[in-house]
PDB file of N, CA and C in Angstrom:
ATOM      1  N   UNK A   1     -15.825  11.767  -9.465  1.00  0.00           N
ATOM      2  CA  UNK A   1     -16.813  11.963  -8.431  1.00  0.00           C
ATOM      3  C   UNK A   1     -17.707  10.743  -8.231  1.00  0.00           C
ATOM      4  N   UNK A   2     -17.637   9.506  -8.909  1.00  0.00           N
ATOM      5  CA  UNK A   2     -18.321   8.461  -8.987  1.00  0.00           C
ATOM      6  C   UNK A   2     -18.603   7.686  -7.868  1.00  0.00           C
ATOM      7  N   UNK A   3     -17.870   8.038  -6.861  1.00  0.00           N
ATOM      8  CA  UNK A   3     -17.288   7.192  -5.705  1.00  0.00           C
ATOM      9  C   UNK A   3     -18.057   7.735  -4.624  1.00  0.00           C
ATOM     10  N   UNK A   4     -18.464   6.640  -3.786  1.00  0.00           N
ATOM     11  CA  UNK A   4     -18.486   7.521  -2.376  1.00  0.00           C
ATOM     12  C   UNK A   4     -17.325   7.577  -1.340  1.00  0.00           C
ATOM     13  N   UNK A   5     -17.599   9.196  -0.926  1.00  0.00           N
ATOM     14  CA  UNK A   5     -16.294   9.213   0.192  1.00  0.00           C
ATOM     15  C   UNK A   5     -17.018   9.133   1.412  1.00  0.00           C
ATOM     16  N   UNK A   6     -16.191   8.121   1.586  1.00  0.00           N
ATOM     17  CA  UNK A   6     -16.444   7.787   3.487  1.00  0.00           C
ATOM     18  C   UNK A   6     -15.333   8.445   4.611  1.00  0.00           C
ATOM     19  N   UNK A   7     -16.118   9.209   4.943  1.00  0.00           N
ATOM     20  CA  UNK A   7     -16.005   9.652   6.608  1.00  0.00           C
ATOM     21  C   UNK A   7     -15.574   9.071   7.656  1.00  0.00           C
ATOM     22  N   UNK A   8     -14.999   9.289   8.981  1.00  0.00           N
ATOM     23  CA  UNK A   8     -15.185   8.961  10.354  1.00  0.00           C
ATOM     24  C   UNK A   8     -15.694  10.197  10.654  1.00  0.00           C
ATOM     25  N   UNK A   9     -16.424  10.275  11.740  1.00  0.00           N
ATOM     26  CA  UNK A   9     -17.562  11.801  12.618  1.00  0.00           C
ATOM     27  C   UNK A   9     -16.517  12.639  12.548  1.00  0.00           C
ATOM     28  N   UNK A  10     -15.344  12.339  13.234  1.00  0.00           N
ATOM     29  CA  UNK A  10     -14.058  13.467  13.083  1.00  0.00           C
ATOM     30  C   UNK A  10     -13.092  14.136  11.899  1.00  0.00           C
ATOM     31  N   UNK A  11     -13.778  13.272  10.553  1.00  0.00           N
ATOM     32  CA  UNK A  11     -13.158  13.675   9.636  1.00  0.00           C
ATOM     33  C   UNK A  11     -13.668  14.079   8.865  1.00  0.00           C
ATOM     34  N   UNK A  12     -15.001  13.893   8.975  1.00  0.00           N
ATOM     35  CA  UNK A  12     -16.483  14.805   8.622  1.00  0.00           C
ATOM     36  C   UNK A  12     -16.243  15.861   9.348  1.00  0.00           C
ATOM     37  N   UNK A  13     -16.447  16.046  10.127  1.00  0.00           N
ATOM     38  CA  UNK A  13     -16.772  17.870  11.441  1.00  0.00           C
ATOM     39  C   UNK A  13     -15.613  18.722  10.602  1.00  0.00           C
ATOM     40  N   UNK A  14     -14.131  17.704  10.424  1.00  0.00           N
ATOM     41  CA  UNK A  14     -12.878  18.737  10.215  1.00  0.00           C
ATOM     42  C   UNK A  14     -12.697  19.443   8.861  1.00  0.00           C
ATOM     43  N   UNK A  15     -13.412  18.463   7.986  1.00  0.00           N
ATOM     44  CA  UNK A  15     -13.515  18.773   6.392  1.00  0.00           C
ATOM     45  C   UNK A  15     -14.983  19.206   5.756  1.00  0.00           C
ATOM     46  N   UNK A  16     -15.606  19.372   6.467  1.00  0.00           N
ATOM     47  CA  UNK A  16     -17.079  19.814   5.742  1.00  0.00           C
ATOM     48  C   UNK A  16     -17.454  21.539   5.285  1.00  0.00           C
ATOM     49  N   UNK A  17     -16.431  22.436   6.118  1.00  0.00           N
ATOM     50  CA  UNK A  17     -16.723  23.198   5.516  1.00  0.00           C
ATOM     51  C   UNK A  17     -15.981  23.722   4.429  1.00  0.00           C
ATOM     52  N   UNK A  18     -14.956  23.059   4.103  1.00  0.00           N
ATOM     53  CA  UNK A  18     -14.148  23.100   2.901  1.00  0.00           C
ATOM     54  C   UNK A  18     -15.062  22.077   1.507  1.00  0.00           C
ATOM     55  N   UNK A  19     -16.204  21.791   1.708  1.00  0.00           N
ATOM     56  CA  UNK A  19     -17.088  20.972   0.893  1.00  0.00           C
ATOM     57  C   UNK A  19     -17.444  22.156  -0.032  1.00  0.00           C
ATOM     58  N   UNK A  20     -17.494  21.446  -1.602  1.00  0.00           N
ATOM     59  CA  UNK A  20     -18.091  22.362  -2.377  1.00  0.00           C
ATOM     60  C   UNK A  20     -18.967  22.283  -3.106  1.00  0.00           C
ATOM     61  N   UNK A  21     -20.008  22.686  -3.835  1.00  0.00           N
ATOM     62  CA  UNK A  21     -20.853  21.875  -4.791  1.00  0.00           C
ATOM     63  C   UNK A  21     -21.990  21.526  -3.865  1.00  0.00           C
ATOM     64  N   UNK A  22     -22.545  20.599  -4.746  1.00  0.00           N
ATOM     65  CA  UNK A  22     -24.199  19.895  -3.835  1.00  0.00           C
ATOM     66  C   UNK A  22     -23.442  18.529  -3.386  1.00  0.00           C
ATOM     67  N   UNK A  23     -23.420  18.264  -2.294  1.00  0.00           N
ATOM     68  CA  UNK A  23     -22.635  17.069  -1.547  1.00  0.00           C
ATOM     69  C   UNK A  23     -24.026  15.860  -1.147  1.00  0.00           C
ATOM     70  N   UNK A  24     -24.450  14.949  -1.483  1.00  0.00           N
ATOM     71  CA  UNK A  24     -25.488  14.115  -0.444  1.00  0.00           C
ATOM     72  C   UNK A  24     -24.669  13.119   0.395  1.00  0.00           C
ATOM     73  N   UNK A  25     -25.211  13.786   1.561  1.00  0.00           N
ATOM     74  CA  UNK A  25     -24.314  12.887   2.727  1.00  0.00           C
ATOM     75  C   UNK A  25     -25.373  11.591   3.219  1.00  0.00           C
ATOM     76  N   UNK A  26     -24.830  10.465   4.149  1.00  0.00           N
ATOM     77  CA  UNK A  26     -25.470   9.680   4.366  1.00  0.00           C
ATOM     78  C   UNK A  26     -24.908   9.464   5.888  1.00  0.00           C
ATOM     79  N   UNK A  27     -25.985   9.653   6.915  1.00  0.00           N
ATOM     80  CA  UNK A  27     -25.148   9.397   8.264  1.00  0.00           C
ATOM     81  C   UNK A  27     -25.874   7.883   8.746  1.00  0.00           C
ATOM     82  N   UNK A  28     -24.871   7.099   8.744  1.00  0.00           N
ATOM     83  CA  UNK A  28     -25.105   5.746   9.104  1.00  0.00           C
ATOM     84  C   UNK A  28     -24.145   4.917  10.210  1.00  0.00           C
ATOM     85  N   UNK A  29     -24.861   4.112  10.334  1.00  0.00           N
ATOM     86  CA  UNK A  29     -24.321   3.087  11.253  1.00  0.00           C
ATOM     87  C   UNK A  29     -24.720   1.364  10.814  1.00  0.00           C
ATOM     88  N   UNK A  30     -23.430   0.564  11.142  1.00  0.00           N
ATOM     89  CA  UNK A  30     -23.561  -0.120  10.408  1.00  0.00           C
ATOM     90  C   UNK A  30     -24.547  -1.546  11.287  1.00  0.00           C
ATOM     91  N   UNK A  31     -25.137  -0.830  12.649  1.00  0.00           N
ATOM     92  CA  UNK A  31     -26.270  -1.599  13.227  1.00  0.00           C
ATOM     93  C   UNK A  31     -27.566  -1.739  12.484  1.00  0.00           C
ATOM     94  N   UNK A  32     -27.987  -0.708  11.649  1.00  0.00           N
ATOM     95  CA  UNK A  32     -29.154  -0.520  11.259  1.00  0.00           C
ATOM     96  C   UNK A  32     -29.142  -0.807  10.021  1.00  0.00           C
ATOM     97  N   UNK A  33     -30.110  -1.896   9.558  1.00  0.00           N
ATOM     98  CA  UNK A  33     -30.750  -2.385   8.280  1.00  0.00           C
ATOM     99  C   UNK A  33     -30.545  -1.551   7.489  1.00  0.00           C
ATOM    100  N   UNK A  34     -31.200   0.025   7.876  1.00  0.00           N
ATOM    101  CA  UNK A  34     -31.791   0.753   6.846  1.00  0.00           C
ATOM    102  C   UNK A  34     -30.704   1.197   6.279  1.00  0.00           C
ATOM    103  N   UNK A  35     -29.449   1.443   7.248  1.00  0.00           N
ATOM    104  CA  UNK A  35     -28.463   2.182   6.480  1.00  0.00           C
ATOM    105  C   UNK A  35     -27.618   1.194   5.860  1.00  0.00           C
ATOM    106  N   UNK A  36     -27.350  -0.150   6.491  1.00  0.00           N
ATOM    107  CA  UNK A  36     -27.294  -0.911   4.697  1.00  0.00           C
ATOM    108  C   UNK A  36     -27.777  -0.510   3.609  1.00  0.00           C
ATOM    109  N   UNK A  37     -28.995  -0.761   3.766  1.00  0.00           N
ATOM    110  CA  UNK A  37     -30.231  -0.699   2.344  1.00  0.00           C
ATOM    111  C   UNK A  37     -29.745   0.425   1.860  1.00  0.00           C
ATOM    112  N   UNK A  38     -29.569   1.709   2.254  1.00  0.00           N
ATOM    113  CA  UNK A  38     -29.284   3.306   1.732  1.00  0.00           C
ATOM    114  C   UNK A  38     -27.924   3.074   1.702  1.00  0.00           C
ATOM    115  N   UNK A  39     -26.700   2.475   1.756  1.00  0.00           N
ATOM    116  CA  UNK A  39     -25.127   2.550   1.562  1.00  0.00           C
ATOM    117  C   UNK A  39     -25.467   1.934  -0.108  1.00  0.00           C
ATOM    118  N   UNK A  40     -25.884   0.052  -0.586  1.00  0.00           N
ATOM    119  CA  UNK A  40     -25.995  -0.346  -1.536  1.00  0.00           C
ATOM    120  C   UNK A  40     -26.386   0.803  -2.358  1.00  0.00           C
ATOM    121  N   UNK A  41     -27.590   1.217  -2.246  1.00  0.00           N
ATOM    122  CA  UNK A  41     -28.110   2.309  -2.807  1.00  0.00           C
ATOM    123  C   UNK A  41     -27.023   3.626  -3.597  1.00  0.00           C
ATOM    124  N   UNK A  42     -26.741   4.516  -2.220  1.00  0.00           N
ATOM    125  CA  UNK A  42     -25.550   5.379  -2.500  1.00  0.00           C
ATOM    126  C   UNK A  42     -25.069   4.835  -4.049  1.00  0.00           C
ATOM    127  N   UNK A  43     -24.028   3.509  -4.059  1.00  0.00           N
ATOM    128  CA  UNK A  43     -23.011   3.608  -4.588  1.00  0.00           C
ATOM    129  C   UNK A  43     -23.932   3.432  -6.477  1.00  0.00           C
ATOM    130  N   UNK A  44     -25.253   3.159  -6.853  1.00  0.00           N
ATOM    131  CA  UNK A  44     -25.564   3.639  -7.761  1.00  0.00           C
ATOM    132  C   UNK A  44     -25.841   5.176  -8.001  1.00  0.00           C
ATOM    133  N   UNK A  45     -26.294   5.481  -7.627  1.00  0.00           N
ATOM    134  CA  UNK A  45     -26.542   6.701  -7.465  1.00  0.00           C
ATOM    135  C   UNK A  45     -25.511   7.545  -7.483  1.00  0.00           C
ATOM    136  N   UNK A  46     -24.578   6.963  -6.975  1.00  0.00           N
ATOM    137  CA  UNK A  46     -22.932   7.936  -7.237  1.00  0.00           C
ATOM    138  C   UNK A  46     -22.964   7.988  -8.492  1.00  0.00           C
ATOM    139  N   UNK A  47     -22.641   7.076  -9.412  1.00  0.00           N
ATOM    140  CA  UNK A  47     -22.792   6.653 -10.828  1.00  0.00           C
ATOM    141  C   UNK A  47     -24.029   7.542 -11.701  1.00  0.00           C
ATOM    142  N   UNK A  48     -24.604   7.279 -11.466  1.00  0.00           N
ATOM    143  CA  UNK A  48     -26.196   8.699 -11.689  1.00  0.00           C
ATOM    144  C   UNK A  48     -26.088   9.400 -11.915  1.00  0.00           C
ATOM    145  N   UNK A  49     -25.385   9.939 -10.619  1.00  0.00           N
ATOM    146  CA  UNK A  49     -25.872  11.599 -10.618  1.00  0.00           C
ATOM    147  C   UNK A  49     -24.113  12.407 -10.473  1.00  0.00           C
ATOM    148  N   UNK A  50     -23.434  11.223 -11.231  1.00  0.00           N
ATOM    149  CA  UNK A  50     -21.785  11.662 -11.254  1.00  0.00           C
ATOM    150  C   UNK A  50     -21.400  13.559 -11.431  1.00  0.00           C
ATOM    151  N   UNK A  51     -21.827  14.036 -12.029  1.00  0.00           N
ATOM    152  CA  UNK A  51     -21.910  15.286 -13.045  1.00  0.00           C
ATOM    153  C   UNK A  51     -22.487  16.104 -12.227  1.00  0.00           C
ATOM    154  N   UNK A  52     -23.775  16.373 -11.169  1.00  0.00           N
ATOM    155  CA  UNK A  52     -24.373  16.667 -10.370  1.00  0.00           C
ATOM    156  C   UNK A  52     -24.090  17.151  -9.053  1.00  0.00           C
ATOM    157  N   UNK A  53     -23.643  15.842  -8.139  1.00  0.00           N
ATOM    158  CA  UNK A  53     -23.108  15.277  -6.670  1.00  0.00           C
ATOM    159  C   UNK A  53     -22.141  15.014  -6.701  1.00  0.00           C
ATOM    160  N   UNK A  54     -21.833  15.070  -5.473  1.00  0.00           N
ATOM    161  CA  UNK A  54     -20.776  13.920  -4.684  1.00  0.00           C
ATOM    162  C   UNK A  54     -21.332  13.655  -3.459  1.00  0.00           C
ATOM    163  N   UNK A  55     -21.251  12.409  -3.143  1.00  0.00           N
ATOM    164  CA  UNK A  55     -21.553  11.661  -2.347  1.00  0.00           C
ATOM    165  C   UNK A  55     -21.108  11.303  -1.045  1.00  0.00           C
ATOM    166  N   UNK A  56     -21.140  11.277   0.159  1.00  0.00           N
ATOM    167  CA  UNK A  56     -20.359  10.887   1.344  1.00  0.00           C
ATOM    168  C   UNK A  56     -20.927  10.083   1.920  1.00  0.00           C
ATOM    169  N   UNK A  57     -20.604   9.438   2.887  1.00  0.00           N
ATOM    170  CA  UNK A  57     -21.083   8.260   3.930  1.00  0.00           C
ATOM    171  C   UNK A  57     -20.853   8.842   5.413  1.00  0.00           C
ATOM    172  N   UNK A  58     -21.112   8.884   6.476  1.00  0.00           N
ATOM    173  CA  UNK A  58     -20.437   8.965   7.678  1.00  0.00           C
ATOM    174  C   UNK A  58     -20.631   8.326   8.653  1.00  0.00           C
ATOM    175  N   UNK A  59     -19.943   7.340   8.972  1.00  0.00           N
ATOM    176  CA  UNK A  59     -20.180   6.298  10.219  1.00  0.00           C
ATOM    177  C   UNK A  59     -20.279   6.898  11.404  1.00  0.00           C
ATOM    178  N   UNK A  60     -20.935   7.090  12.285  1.00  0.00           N
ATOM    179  CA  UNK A  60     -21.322   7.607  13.341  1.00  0.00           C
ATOM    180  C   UNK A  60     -22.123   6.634  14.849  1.00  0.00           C
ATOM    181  N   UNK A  61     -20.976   6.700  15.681  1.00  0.00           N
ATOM    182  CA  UNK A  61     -21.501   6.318  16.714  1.00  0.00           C
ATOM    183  C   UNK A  61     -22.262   6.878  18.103  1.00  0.00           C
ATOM    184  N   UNK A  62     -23.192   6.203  18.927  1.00  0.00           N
ATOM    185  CA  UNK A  62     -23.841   7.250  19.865  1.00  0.00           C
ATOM    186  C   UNK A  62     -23.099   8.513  20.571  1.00  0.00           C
ATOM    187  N   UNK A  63     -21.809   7.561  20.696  1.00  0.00           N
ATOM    188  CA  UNK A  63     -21.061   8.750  21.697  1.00  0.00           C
ATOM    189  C   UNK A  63     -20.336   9.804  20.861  1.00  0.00           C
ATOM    190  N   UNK A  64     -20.484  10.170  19.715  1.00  0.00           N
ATOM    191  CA  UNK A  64     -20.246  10.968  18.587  1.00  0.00           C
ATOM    192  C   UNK A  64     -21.007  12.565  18.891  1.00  0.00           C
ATOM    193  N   UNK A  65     -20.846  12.900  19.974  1.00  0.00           N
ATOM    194  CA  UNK A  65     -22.157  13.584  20.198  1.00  0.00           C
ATOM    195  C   UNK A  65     -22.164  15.288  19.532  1.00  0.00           C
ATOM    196  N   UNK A  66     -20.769  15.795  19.105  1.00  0.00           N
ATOM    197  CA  UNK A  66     -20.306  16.364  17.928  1.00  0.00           C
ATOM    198  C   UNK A  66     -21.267  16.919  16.953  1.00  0.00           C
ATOM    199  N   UNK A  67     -20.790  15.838  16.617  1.00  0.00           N
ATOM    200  CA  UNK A  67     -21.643  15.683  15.187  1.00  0.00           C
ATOM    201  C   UNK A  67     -22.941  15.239  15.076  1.00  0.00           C
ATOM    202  N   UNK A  68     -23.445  14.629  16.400  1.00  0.00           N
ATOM    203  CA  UNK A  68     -24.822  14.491  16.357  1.00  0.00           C
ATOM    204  C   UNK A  68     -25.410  15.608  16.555  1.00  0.00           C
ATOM    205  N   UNK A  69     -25.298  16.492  17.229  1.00  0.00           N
ATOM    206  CA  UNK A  69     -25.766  17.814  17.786  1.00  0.00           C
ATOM    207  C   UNK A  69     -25.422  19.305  16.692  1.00  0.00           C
ATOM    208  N   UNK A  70     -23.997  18.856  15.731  1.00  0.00           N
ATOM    209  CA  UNK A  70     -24.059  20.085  14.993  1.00  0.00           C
ATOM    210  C   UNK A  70     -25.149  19.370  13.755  1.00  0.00           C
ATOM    211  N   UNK A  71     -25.150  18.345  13.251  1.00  0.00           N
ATOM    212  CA  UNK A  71     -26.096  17.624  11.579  1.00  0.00           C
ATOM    213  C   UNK A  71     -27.464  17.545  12.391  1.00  0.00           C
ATOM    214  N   UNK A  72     -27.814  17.747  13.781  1.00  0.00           N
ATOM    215  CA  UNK A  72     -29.393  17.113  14.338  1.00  0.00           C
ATOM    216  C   UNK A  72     -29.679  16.522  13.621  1.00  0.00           C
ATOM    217  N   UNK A  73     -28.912  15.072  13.907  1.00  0.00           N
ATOM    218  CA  UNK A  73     -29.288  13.637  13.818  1.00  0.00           C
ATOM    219  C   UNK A  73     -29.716  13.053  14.592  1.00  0.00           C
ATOM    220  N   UNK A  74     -31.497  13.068  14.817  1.00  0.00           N
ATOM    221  CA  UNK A  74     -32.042  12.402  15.116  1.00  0.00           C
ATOM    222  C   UNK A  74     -32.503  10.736  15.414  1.00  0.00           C
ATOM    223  N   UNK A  75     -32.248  10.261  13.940  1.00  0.00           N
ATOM    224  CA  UNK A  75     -32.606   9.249  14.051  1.00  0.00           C
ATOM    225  C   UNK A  75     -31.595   8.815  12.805  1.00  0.00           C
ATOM    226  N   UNK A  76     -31.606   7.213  12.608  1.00  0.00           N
ATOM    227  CA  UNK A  76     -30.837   6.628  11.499  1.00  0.00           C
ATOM    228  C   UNK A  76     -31.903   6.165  10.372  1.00  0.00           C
ATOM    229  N   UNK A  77     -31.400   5.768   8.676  1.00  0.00           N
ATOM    230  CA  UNK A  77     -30.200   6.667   8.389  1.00  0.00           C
ATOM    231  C   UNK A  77     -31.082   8.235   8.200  1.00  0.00           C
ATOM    232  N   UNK A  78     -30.144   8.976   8.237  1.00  0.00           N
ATOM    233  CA  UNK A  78     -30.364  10.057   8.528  1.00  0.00           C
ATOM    234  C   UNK A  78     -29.544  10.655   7.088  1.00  0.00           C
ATOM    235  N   UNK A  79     -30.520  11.410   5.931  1.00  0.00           N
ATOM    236  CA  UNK A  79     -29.600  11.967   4.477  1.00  0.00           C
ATOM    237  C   UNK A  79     -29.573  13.283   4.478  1.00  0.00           C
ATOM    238  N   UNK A  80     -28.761  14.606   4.241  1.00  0.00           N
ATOM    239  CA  UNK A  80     -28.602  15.504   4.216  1.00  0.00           C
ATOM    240  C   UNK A  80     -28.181  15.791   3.396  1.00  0.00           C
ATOM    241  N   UNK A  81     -28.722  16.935   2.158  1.00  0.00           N
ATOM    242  CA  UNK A  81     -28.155  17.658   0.901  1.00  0.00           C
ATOM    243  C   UNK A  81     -27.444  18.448   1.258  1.00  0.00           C
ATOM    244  N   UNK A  82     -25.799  19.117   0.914  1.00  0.00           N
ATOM    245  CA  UNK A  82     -25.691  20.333   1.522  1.00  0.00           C
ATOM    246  C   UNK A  82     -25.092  21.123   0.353  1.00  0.00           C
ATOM    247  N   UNK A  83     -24.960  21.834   0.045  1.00  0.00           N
ATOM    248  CA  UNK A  83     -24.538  22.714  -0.873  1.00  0.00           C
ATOM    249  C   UNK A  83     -23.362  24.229  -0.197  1.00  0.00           C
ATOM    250  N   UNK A  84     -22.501  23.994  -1.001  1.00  0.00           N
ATOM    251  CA  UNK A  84     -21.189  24.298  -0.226  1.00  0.00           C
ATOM    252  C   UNK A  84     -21.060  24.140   1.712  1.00  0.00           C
ATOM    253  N   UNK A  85     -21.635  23.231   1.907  1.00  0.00           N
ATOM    254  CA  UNK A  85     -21.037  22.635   3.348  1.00  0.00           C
ATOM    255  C   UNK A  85     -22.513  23.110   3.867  1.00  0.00           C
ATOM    256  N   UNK A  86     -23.748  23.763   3.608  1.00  0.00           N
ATOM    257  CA  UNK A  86     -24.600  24.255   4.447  1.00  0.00           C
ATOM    258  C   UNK A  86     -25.784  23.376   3.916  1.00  0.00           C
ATOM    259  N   UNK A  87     -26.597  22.954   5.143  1.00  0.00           N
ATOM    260  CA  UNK A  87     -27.730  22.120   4.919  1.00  0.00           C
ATOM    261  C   UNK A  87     -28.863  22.488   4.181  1.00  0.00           C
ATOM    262  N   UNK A  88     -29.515  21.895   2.921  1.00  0.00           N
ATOM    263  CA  UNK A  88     -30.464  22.749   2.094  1.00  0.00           C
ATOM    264  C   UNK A  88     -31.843  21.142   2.110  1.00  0.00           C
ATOM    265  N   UNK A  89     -31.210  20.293   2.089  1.00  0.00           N
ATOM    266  CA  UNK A  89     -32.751  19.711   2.330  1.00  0.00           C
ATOM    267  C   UNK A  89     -31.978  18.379   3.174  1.00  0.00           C
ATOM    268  N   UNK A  90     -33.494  17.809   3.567  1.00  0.00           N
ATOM    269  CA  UNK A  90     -33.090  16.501   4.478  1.00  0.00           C
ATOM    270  C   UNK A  90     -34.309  15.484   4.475  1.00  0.00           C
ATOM    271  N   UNK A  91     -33.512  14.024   4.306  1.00  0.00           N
ATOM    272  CA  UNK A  91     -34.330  12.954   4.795  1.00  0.00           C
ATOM    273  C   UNK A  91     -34.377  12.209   6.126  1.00  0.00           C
ATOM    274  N   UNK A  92     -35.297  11.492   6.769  1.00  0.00           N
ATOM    275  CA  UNK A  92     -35.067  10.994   7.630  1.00  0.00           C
ATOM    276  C   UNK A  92     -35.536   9.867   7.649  1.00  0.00           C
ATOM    277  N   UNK A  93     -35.972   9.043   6.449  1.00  0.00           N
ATOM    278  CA  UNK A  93     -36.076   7.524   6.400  1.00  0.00           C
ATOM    279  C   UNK A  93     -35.724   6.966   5.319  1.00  0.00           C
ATOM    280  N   UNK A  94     -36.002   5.653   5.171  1.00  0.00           N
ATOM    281  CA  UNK A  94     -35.727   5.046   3.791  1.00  0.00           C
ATOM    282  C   UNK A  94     -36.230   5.205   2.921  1.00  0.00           C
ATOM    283  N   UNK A  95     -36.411   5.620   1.906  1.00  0.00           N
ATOM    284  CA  UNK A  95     -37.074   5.652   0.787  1.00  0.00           C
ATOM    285  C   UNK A  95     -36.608   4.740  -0.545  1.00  0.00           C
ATOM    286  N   UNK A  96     -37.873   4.407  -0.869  1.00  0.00           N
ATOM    287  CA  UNK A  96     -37.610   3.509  -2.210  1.00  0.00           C
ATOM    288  C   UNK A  96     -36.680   3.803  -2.840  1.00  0.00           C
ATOM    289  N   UNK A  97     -36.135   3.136  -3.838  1.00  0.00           N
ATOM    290  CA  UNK A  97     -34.925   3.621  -5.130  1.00  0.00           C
ATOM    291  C   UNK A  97     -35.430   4.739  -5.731  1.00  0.00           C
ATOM    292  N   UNK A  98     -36.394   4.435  -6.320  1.00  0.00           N
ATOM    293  CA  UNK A  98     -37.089   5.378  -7.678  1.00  0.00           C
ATOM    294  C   UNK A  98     -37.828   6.677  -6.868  1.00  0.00           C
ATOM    295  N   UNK A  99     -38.126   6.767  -5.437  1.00  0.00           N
ATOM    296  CA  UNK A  99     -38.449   7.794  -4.727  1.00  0.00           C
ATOM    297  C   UNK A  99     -36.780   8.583  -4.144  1.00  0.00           C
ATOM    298  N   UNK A 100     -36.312   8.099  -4.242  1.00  0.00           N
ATOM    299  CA  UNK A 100     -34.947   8.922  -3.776  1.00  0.00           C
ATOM    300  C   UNK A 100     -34.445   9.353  -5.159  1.00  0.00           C
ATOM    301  N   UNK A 101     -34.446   8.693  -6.218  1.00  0.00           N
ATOM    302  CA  UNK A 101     -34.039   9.217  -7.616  1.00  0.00           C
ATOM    303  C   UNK A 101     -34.334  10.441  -8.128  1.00  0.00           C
ATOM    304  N   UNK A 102     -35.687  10.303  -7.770  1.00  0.00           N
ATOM    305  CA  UNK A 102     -36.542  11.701  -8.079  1.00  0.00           C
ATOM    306  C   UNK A 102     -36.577  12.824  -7.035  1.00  0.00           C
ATOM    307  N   UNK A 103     -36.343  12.953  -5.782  1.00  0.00           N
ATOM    308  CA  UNK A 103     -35.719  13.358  -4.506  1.00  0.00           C
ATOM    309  C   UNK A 103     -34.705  14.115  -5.119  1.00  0.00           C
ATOM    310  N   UNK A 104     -33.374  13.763  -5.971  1.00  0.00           N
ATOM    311  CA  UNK A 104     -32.361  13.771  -6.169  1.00  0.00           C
ATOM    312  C   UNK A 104     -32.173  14.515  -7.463  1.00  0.00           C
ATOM    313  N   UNK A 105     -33.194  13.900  -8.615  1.00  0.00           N
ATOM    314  CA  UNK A 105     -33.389  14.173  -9.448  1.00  0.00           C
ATOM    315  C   UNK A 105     -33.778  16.323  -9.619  1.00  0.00           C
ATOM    316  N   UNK A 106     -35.106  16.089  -8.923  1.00  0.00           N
ATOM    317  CA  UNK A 106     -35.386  17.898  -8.278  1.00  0.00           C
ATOM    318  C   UNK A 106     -34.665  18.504  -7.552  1.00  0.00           C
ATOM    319  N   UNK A 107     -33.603  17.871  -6.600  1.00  0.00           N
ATOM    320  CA  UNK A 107     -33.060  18.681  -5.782  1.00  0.00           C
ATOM    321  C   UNK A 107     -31.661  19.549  -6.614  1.00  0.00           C
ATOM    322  N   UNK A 108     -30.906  18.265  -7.735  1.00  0.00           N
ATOM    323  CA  UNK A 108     -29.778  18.923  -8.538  1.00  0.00           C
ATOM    324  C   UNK A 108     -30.423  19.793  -9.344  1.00  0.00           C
ATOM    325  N   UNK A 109     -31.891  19.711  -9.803  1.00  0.00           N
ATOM    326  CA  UNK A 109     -31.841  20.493 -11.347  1.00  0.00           C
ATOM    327  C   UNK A 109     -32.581  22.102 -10.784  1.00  0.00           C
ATOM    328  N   UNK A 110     -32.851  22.141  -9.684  1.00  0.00           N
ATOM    329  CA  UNK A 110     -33.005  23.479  -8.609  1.00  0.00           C
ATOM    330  C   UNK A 110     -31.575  23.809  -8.069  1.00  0.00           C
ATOM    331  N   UNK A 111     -30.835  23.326  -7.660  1.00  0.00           N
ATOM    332  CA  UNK A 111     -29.897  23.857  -6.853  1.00  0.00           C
ATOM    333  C   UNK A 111     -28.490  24.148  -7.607  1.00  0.00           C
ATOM    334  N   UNK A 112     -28.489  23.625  -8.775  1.00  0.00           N
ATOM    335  CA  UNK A 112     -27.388  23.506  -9.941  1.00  0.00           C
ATOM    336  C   UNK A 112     -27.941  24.936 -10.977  1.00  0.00           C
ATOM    337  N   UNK A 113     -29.319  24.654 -10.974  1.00  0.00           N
ATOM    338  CA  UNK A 113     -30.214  26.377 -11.912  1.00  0.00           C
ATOM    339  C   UNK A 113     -29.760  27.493 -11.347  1.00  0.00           C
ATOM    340  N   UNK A 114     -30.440  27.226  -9.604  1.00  0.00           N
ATOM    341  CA  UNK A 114     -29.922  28.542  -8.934  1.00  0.00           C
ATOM    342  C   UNK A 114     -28.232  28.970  -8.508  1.00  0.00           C
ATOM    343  N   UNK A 115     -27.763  27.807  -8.788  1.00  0.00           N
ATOM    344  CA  UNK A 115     -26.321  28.448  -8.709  1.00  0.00           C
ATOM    345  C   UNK A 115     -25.479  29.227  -9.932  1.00  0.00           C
ATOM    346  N   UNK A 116     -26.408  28.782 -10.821  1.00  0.00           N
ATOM    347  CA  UNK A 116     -25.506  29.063 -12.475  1.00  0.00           C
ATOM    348  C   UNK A 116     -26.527  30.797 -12.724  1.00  0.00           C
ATOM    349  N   UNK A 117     -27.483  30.484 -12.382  1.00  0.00           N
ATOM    350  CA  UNK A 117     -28.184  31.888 -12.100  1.00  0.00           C
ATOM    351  C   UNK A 117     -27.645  33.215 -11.148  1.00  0.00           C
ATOM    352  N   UNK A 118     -26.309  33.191  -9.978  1.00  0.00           N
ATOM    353  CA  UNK A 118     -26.350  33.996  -9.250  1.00  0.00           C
ATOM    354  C   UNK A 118     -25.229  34.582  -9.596  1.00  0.00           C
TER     355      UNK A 118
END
């Protein structure tokens, strides 16, 4: 699970609800700074939180309008937690390393409790 899996919009839409587990997705484009800065990022964090997550990327262009309209992706990059394919929390800017760690950090040790709990 160390890895990130990268997407096209159409291969995201076709496979997401067969997603299992806590997934952090990353919807980017490779115009915007930020979603550089958050791709480098990703691929530690794959490593991290191996045991936890899995990780995705999804390149997404304007005319993608799909998938912009089912994820309401607003703006870039745009991060979405989902847990078996359904949206449970969301970012919508960059955040520091050590602020997304801990982001990440609370979101597995809640959503991994309440699953082993039901």
């Amino acid at each position: 699970m160390a890895q990130v899996q990268n997407y096209s919009a159409a291969q995201f839409l076709e496979t997401v609800d067969r997603h299992t587990g806590l997934e952090f997705v990353h919807f980017s484009s490779p115009l915007f700074s930020g979603c550089k800065y958050i791709s480098k990022q990703f691929r530690t964090l794959a490593r991290q939180f191996d045991a936890q997550l899995s990780f995705s990327e999804v390149a997404i262009e304007l005319q993608q309008t799909d998938l912009i309209r089912t994820f309401e992706v607003e703006q870039l990059p745009t991060l979405i937690l989902l847990q078996e394919g359904v949206e449970v929390e969301r970012i919508e800017s960059v955040l520091p390393p050590d602020e997304l760690t801990e982001f990440l950090e609370l979101c597995a040790s809640f959503y991994v409790e309440e699953k082993s709990e039901n």
